[in-house]
C-alpha atoms as a PDB file:
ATOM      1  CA  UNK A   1     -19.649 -98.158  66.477  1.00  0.00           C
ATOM      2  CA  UNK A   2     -19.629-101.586  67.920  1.00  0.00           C
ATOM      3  CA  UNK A   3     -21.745-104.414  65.741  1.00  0.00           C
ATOM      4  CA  UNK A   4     -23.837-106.578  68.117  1.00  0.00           C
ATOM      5  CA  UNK A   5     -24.119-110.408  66.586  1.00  0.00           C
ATOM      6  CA  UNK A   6     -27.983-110.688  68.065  1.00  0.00           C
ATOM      7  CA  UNK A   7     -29.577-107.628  66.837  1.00  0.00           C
ATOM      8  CA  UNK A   8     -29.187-105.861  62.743  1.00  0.00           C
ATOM      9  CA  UNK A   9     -26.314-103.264  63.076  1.00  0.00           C
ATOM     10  CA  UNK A  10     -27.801 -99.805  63.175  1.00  0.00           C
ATOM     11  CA  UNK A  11     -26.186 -96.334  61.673  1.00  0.00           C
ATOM     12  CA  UNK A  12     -25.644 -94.060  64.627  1.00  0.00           C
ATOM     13  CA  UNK A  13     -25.484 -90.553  64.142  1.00  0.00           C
ATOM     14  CA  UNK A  14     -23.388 -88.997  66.303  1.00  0.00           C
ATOM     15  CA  UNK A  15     -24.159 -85.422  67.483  1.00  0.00           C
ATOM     16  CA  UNK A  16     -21.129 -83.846  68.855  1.00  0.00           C
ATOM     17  CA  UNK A  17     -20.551 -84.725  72.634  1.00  0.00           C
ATOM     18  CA  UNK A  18     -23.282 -86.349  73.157  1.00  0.00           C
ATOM     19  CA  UNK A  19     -23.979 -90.052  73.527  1.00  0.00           C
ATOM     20  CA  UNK A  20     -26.097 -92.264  70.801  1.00  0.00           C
ATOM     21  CA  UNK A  21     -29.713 -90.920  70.876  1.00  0.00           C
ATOM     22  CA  UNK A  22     -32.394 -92.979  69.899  1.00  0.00           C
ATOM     23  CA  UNK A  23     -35.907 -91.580  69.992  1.00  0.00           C
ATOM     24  CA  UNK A  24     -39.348 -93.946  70.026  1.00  0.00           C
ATOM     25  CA  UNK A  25     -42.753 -93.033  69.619  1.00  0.00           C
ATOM     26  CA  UNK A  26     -45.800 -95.412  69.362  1.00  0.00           C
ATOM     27  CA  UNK A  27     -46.595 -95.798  66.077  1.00  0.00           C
ATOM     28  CA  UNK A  28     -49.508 -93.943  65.762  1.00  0.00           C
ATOM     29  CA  UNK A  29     -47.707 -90.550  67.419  1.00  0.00           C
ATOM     30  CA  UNK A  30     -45.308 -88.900  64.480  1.00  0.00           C
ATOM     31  CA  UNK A  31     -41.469 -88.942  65.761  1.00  0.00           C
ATOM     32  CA  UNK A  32     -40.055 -85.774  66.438  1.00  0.00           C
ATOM     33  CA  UNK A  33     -36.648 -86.725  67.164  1.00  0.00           C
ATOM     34  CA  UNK A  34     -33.998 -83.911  67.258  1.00  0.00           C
ATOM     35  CA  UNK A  35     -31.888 -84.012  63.377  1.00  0.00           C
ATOM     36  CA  UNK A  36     -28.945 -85.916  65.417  1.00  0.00           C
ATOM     37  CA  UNK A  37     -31.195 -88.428  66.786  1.00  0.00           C
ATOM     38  CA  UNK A  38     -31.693 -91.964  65.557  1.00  0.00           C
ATOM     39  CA  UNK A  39     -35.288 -93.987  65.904  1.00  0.00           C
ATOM     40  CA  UNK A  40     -35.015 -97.299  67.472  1.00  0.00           C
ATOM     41  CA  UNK A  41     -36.616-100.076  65.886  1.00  0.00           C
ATOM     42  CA  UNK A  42     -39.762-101.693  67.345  1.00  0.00           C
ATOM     43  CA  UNK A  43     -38.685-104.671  69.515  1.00  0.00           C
ATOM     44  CA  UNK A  44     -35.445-104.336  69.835  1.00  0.00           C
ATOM     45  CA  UNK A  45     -33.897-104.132  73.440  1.00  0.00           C
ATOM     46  CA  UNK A  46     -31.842-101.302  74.758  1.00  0.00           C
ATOM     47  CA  UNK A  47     -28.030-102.598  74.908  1.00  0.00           C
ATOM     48  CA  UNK A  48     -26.778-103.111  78.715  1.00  0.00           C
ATOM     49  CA  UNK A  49     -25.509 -99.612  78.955  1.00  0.00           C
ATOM     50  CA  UNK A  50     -28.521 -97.383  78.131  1.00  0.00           C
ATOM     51  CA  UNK A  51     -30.680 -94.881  79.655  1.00  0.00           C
ATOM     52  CA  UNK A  52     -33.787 -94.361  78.785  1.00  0.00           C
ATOM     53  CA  UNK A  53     -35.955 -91.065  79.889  1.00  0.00           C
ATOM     54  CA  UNK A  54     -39.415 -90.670  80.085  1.00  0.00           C
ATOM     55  CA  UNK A  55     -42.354 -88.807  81.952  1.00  0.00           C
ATOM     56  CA  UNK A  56     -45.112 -89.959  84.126  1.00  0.00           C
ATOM     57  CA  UNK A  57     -47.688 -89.373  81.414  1.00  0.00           C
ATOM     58  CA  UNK A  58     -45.396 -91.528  78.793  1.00  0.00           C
ATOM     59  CA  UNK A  59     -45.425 -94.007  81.357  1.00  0.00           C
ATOM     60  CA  UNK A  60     -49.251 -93.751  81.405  1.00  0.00           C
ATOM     61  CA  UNK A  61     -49.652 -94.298  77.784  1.00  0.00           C
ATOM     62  CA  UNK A  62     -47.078 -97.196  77.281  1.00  0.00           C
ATOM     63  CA  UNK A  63     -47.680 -98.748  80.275  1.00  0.00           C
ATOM     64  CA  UNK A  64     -45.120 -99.372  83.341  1.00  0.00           C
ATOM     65  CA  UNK A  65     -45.337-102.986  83.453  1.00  0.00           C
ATOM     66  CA  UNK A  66     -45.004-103.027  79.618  1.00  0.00           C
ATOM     67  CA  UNK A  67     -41.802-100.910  79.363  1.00  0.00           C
ATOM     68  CA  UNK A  68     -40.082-102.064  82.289  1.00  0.00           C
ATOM     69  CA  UNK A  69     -40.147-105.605  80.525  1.00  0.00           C
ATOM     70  CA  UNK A  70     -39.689-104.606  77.289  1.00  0.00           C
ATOM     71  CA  UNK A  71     -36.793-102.417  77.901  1.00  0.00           C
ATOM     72  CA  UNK A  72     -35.182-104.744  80.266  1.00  0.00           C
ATOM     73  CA  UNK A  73     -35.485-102.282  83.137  1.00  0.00           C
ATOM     74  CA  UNK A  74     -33.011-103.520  86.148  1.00  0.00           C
ATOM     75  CA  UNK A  75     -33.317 -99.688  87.816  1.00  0.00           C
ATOM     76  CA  UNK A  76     -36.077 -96.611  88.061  1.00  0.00           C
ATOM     77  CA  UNK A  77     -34.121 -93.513  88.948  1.00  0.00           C
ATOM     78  CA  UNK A  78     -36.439 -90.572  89.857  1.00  0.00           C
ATOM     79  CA  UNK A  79     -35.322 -87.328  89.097  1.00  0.00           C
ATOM     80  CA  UNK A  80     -38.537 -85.336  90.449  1.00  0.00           C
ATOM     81  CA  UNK A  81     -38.469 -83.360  93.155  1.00  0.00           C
ATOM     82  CA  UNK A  82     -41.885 -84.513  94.334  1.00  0.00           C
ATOM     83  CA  UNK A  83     -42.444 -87.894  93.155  1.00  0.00           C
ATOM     84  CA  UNK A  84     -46.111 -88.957  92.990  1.00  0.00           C
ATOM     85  CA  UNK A  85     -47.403 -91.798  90.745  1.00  0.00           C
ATOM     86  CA  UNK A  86     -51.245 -90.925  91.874  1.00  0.00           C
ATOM     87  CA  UNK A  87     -51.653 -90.457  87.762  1.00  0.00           C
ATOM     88  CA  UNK A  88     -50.503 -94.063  87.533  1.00  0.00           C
ATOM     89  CA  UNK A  89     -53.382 -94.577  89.977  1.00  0.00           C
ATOM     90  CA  UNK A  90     -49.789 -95.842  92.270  1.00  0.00           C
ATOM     91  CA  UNK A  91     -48.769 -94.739  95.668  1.00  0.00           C
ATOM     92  CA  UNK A  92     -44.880 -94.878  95.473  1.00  0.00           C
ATOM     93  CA  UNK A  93     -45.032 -97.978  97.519  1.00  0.00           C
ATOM     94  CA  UNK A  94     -46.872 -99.824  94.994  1.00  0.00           C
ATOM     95  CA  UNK A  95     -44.888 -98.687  92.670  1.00  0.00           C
ATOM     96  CA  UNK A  96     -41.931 -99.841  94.340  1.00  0.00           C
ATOM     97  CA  UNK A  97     -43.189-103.485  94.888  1.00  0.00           C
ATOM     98  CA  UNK A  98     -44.724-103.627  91.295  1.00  0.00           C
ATOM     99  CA  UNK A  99     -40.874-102.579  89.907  1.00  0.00           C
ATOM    100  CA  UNK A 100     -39.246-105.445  92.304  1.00  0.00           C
ATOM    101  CA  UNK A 101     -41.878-108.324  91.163  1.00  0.00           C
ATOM    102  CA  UNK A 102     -40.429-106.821  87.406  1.00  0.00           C
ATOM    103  CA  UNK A 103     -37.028-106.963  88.823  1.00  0.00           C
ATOM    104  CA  UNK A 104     -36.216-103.624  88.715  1.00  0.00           C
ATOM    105  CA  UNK A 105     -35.235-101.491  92.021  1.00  0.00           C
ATOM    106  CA  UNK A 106     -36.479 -97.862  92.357  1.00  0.00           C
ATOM    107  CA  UNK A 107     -34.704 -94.911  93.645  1.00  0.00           C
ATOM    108  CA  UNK A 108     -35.676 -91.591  94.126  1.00  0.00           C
ATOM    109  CA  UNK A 109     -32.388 -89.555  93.786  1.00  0.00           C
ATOM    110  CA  UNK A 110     -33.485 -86.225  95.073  1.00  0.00           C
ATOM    111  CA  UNK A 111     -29.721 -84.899  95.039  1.00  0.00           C
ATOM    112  CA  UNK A 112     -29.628 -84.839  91.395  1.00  0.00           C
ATOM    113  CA  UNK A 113     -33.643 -82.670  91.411  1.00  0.00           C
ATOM    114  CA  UNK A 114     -33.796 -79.801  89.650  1.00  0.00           C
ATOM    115  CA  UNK A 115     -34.853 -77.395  92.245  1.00  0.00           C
ATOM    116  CA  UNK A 116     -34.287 -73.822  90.234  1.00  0.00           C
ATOM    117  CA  UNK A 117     -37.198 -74.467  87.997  1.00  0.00           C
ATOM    118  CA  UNK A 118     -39.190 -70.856  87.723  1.00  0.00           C
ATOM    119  CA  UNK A 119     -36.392 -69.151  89.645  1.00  0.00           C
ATOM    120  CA  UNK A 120     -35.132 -66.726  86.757  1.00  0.00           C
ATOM    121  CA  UNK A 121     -36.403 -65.719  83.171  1.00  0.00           C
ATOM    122  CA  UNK A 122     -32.553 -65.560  82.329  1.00  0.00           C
ATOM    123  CA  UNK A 123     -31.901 -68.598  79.986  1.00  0.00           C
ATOM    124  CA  UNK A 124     -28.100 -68.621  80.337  1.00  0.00           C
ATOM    125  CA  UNK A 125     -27.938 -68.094  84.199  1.00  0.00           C
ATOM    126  CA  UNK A 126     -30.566 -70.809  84.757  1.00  0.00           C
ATOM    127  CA  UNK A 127     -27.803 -72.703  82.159  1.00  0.00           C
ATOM    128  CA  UNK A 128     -25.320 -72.090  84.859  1.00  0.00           C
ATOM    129  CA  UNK A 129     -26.792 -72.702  87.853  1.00  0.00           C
ATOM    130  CA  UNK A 130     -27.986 -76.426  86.328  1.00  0.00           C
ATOM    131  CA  UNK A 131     -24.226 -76.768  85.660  1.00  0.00           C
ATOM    132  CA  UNK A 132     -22.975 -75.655  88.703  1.00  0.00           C
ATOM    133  CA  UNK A 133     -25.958 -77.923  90.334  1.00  0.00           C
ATOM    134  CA  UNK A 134     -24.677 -81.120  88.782  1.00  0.00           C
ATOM    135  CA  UNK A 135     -20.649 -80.239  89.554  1.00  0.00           C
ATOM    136  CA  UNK A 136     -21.651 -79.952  93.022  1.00  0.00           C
ATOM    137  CA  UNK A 137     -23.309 -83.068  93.215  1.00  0.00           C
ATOM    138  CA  UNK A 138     -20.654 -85.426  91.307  1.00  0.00           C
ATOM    139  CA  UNK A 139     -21.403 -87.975  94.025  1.00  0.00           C
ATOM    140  CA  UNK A 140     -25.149 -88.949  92.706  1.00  0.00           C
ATOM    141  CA  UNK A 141     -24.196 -88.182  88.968  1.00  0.00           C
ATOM    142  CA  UNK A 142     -21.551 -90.968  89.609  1.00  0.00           C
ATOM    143  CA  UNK A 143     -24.188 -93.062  91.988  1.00  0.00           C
ATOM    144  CA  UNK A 144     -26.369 -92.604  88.891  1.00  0.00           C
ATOM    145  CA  UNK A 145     -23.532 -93.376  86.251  1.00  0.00           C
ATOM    146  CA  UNK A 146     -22.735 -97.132  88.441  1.00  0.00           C
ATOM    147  CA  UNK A 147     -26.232 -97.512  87.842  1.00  0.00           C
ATOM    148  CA  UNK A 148     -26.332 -97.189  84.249  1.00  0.00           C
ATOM    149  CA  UNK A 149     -23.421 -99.294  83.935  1.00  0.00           C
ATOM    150  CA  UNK A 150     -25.261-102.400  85.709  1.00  0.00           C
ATOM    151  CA  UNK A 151     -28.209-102.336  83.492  1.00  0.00           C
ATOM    152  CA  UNK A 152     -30.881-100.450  82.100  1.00  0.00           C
ATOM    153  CA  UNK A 153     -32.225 -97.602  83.676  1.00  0.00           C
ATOM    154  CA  UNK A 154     -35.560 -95.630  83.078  1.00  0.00           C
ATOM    155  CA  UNK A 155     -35.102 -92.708  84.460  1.00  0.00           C
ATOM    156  CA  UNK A 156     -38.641 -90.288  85.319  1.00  0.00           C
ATOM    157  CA  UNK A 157     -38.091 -86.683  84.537  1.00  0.00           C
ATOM    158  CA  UNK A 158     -40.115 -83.777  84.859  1.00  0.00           C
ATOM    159  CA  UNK A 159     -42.484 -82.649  81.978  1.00  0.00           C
ATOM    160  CA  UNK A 160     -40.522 -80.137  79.769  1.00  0.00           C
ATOM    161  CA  UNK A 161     -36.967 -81.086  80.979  1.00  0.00           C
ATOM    162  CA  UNK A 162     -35.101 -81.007  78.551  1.00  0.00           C
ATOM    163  CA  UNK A 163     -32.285 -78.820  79.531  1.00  0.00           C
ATOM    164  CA  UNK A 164     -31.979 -80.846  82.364  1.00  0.00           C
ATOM    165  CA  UNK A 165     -31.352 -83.841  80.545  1.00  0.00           C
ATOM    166  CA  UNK A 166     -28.971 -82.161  78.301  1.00  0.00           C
ATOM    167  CA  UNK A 167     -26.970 -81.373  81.081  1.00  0.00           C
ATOM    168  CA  UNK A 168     -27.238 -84.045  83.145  1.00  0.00           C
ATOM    169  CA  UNK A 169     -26.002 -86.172  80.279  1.00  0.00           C
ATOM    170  CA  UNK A 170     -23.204 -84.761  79.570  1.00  0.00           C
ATOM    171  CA  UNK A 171     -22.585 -84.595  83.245  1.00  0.00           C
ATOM    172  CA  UNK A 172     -22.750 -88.298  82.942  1.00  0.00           C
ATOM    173  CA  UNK A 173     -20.452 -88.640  80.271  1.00  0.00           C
ATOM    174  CA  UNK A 174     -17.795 -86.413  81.958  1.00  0.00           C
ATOM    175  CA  UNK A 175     -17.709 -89.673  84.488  1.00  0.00           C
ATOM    176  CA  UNK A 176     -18.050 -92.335  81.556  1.00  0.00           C
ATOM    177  CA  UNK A 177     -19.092 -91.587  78.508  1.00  0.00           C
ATOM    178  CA  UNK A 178     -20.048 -95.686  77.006  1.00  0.00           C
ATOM    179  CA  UNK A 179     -23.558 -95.305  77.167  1.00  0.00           C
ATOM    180  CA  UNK A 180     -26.659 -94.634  75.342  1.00  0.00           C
ATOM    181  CA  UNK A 181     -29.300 -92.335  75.569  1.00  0.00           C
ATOM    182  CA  UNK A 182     -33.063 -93.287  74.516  1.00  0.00           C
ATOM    183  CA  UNK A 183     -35.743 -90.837  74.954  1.00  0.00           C
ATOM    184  CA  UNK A 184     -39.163 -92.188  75.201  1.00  0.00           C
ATOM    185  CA  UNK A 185     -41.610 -90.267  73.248  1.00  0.00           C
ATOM    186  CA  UNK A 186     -43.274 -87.475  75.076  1.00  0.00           C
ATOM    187  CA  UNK A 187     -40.019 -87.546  77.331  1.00  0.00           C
END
C-alpha cells in the first residue's frame, strides 16, 4: 500500500486477486459493500489509476455532471450493448458534448459488450463463455486498460452485471494490475 501525502492513508483490504475495492453509497442508502470491500470517504478523489463502475440509474440519482467532476472523470467507457441515455433525458450526442465541456471523452466500446446475457441457465458455462469473450478480445481490454492508466474512468455497465465486472477486472489486471476499482452504489 502506497501512502499519498494529500489525502489520510486508508487500510485496504485486499481480497485475493483482485484490485482495491472501494464501495460508495449516498449517505442516506445503507452500504452493501462485499466483506473484502473498503468504503471511500466522502470527498475524497479517486487516485489517477481508478475505475469506477456505475449504472445509468446511479448516474440518475448522483447526477452526471456531479460525478464526472467530483471523480475527476477524464474518460466514459460504455460497456452496453445498446447505449441509450433517454433516462438521463440525453441523446448520446448530448451526452457526448456535455462529457467534453467536463473534459471527459466518451467511448462506447461495443467489443468488450456482453452479448450472451439470457443465452443459458448454466452458471458455469455462461462463466466460460464471458472468459473466453474477454481472451478473445485482449485488444479492447488493453484499449480499455491505456485508458485507465491516463486517468479516471467511469465506466456504464448494465444493471445486474456483476459477473461481468468480475471478469472483466481481472481481465484487466492480467494486462496491468496497478489500479483501483470503485463501485458506485447501485453499480
Amino acid at each position: 500500500m502506497t501512502e499519498r501525502k494529500d489525502q489520510p492513508s486508508l487500510r485496504v483490504i485486499d481480497g485475493g486477486r483482485s484490485p482495491r475495492l472501494r464501495a460508495e453509497a449516498p449517505s442516506s442508502a445503507p452500504a452493501s459493500a462485499p466483506a473484502s470491500a473498503q468504503l471511500g470517504l466522502p470527498g475524497m478523489a479517486p487516485p489517477r489509476r481508478a475505475l469506477i463502475c456505475a449504472t445509468v440509474a446511479v448516474l440518475e440519482v448522483d447526477g452526471l455532471d456531479a460525478l464526472l467532476r467530483e471523480l475527476q472523470v477524464r474518460q466514459i467507457v460504455d460497456l452496453r450493448v445498446a447505449p441509450s441515455f433517454l433516462r438521463l433525458g440525453l441523446r448520446r450526442r448530448e451526452l457526448v458534448q456535455r462529457a467534453e465541456a467536463l473534459g471527459a471523452g466518451y467511448l462506447h466500446l461495443a467489443a468488450l459488450s456482453n452479448r450472451f446475457a439470457g443465452e443459458t441457465w448454466d452458471a458455469v458455462r455462461y462463466r466460460e463463455r464471458l472468459e473466453r469473450h474477454y481472451l478473445d478480445n485482449l485488444e479492447a481490454v488493453k484499449v480499455l486498460r491505456s485508458l485507465v492508466d491516463e486517468g479516471p474512468v467511469l465506466l456504464i455497465v448494465a444493471e445486474g452485471s456483476s459477473l461481468e465486472q468480475e471478469l472483466l477486472v481481472r481481465a484487466l489486471e492480467d494486462v496491468s494490475p496497478d489500479f483501483e476499482l470503485r463501485q458506485l452504489a447501485g453499480a
